[in-house]
Protein backbone atom coordinates (compact mmCIF):
# COMPACT_ATOMS: atom_id res chain seq x y z
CA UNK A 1 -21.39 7.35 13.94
CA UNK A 2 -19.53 4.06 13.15
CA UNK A 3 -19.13 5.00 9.51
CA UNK A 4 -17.47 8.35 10.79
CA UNK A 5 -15.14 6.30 13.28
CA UNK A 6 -14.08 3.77 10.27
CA UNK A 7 -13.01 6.66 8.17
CA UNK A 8 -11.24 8.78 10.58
CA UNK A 9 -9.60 5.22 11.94
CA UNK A 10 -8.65 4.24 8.42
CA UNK A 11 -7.75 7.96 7.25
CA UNK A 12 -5.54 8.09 10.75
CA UNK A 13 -3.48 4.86 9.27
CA UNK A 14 -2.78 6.23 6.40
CA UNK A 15 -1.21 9.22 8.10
CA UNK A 16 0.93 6.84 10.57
CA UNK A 17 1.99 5.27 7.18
CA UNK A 18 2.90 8.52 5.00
CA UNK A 19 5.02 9.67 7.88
CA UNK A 20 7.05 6.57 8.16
CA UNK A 21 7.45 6.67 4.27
CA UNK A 22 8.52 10.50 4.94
CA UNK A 23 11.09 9.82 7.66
CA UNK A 24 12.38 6.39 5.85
CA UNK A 25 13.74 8.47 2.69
CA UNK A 26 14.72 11.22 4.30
CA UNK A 27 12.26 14.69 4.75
CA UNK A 28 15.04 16.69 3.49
CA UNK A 29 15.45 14.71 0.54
CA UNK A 30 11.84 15.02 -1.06
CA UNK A 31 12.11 17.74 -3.11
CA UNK A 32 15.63 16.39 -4.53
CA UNK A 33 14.12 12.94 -5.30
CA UNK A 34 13.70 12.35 -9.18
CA UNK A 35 10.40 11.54 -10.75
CA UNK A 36 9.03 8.57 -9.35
CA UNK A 37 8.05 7.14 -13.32
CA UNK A 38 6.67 3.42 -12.24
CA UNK A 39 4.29 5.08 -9.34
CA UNK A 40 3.41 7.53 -12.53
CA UNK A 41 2.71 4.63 -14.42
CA UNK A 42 0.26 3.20 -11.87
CA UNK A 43 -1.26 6.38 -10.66
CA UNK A 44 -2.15 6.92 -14.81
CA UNK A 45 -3.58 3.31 -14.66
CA UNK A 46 -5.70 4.17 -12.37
CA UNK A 47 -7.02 7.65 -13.01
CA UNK A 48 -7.45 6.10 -16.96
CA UNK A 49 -9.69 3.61 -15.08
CA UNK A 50 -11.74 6.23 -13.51
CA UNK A 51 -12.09 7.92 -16.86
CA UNK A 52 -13.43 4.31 -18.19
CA UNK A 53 -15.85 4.24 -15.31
CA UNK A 54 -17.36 7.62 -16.08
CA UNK A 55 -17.23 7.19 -19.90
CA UNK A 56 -18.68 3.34 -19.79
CA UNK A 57 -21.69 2.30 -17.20
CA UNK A 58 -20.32 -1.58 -17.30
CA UNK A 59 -16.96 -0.95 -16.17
CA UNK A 60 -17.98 -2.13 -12.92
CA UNK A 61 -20.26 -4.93 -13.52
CA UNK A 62 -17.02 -6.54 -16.24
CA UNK A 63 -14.15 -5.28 -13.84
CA UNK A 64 -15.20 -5.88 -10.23
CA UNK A 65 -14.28 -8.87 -8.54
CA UNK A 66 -17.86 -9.63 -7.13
CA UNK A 67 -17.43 -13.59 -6.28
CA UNK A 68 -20.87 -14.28 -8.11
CA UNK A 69 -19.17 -13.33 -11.81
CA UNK A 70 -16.56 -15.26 -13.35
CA UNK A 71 -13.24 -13.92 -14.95
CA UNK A 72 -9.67 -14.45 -14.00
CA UNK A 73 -9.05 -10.78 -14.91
CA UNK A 74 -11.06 -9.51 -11.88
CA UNK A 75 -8.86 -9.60 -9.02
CA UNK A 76 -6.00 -7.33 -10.84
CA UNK A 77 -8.91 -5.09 -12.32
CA UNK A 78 -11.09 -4.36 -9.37
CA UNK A 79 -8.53 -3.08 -8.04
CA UNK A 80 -8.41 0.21 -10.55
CA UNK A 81 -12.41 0.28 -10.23
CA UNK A 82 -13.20 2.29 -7.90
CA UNK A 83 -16.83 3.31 -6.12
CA UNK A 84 -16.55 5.09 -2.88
CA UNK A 85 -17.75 8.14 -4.48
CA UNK A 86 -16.29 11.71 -5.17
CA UNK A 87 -14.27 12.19 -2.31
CA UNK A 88 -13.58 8.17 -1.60
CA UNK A 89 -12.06 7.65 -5.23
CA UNK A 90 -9.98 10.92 -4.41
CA UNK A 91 -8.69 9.92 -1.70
CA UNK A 92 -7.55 6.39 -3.62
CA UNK A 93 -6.03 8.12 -6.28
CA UNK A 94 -4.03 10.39 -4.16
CA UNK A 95 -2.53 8.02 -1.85
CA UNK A 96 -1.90 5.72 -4.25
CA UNK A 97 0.21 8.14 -6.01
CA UNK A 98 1.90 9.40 -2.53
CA UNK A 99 2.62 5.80 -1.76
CA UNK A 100 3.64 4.26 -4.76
CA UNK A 101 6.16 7.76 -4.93
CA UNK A 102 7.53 6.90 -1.85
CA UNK A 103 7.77 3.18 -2.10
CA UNK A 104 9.81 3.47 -5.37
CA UNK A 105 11.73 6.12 -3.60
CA UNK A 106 13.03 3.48 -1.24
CA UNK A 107 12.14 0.02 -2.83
CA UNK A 108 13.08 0.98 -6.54
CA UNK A 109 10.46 0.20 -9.62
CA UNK A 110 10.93 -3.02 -10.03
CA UNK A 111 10.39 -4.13 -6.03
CA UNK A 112 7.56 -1.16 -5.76
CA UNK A 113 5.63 -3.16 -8.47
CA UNK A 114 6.09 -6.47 -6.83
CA UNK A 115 4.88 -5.27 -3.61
CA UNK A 116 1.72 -3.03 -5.26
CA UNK A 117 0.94 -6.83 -6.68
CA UNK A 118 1.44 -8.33 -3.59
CA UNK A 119 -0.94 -6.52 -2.22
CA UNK A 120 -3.29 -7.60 -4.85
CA UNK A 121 -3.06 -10.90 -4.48
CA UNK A 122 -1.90 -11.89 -1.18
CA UNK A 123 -5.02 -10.72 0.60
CA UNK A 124 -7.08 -13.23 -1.93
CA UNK A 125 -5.28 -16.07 -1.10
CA UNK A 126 -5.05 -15.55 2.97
CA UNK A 127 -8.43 -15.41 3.12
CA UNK A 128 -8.86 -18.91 0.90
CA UNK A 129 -5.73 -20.39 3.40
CA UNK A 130 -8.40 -19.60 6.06
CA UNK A 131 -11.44 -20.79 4.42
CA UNK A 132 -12.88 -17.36 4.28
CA UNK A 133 -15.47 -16.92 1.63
CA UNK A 134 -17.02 -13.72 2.39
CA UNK A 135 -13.78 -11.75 1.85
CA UNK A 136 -14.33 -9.63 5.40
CA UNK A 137 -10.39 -9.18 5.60
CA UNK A 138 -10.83 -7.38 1.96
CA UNK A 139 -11.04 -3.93 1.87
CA UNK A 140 -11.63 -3.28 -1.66
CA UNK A 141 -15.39 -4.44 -0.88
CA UNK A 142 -14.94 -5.75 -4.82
CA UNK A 143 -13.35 -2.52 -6.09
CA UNK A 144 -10.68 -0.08 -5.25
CA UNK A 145 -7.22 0.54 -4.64
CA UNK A 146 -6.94 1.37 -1.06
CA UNK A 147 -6.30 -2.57 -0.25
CA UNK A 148 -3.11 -2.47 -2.34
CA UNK A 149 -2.16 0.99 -1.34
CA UNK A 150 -2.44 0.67 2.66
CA UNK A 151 -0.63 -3.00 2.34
CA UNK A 152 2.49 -0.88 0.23
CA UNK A 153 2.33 1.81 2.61
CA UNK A 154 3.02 -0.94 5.57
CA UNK A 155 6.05 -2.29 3.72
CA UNK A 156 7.90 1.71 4.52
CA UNK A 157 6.77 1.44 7.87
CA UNK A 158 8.70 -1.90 8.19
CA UNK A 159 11.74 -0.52 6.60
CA UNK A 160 12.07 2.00 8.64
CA UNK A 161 12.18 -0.15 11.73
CA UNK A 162 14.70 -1.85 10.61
CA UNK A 163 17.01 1.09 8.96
CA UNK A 164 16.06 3.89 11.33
CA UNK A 165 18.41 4.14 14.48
CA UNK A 166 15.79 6.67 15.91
CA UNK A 167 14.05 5.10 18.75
CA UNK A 168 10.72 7.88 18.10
CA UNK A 169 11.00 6.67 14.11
CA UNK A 170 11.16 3.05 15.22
CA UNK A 171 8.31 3.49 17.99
CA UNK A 172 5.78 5.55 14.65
CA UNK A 173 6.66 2.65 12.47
CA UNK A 174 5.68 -0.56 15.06
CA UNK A 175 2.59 1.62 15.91
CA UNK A 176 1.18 0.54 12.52
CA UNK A 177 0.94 -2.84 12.70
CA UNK A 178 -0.28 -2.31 16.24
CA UNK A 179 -2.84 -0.06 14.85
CA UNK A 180 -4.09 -2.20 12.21
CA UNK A 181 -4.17 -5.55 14.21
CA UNK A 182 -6.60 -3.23 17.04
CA UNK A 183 -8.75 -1.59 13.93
CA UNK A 184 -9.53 -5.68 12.54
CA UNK A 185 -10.54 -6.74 15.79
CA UNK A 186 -12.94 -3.42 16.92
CA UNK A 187 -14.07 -2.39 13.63
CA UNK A 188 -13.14 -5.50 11.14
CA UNK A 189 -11.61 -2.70 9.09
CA UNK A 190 -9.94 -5.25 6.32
CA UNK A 191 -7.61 -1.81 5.68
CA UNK A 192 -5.60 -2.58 9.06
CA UNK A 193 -5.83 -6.45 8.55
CA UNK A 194 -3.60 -5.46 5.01
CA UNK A 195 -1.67 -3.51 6.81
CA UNK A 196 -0.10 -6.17 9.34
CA UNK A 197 0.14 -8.56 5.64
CA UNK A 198 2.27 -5.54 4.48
CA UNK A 199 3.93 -4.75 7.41
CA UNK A 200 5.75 -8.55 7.49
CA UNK A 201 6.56 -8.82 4.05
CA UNK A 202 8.22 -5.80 4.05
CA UNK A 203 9.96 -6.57 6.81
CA UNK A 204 10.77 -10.12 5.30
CA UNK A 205 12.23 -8.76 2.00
CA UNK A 206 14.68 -6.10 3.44
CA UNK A 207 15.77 -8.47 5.86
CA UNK A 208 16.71 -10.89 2.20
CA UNK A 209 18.02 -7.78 0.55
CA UNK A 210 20.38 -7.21 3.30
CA UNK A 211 21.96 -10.44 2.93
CA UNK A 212 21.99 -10.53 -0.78
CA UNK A 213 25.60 -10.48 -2.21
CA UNK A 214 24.47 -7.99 -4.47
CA UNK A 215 23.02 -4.49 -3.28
CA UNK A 216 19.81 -4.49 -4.64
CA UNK A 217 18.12 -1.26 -3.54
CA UNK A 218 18.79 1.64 -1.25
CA UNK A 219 17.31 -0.13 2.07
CA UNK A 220 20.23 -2.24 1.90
CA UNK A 221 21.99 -0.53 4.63
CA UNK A 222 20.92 0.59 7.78
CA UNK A 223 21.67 4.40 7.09
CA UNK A 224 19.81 3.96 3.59
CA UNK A 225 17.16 6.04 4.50
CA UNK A 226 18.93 9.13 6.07
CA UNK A 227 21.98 8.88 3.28
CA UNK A 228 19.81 8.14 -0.57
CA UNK A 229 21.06 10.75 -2.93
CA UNK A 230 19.11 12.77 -5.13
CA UNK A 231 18.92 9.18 -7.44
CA UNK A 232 17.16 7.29 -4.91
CA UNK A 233 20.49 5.57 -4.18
């Protein structure tokens, strides 16, 4: 029963997430959007990593990022490795492509990839700031995407409080880190801990990009998200 709750809990995030991504760009604007090439670009990485997994039985053992093996490689790489079965690396994939589509959407490539590593990384080196060895606060339980794709997610959910001037839009989007800060403490679900990691930076970096000389990306204005054209600007 407490597997069940951790899915539909985690699954239920996501969901909070996609619809602040949604509302941040603009509903109306989806189908007009262009194609989203860098989230393309990672969505290929990782379904080409699935394909190694299936086609080579030590993908996981050389790729993971078990603590007990060495390799610098491993924290960018476990990420791609995935092994939460059929419908678990499904889901992965498909959010990570819904996400990343989104993100760049709003953030542009360049950002979108900064953020995706972010969430790589950041995570890792929390958890050392804290003196945690066991990585509890890491979702990726040593492989898988979801880490990096609920911490981008988290970043849109930011944005939009701060570029949305509806109080219901605002209200979904502070839910989130809310949400994920309640799921770490009842469930030590690492995916809402990532969240909250997500949630600030984003907030952090369009709160820089709005006093930047130079307009940067579409967030830069408080109506960005209801006004991008069909060019994601």
């Amino acid at each position: 029963m407490s597997a069940i709750l951790f899915n539909v809990t985690t699954a239920a995030l996501m969901v909070l997430m996609f619809k602040a991504g949604v509302f941040l760009i603009g509903e109306d604007t989806v189908r007009r959007r262009p194609v989203p090439y860098t989230a393309v670009a990672i969505t290929a990485v990782a379904v080409g990593a699935v394909v190694l997994q299936l086609c080579w039985s030590g993908a996981m053992d050389a790729l993971d990022s078990d603590p007990r093996r060495s390799g610098w490689w491993r924290v960018v790489t476990s990420v791609f490795m995935q092994n939460g079965g059929v419908f678990g690396d499904a889901w992965n994939i498909v959010t990570l492509a819904v996400i990343a589509a989104l993100a760049q959407w709003f953030w542009g490539g360049p950002l979108t990839l900064a953020l995706f590593a972010a969430g790589i990384l950041l995570p890792e080196h929390i958890d050392a700031l804290f003196g945690e060895t066991s990585r509890s606060t890491d979702p990726r339980n040593f492989a898988g995407s979801s880490g990096a794709t609920y911490f981008l997610a988290a970043t849109l959910a930011a944005a939009l409080v701060l570029s949305s001037s509806a109080a219901r839009e605002r209200l979904l989007a502070v839910c989130v880190p809310a949400a994920g800060l309640a799921m770490w403490l009842a469930q030590e679900n690492g995916h809402g801990l990532v969240s909250c990691y997500g949630f600030v930076l984003g907030a952090a970096v369009l709160l820089i990009a709005r006093r930047l000389p130079l307009r940067i990306l579409p967030g830069t204005t408080p109506t960005a998200g209801r006004t991008a054209d069909a060019t994601g600007h």
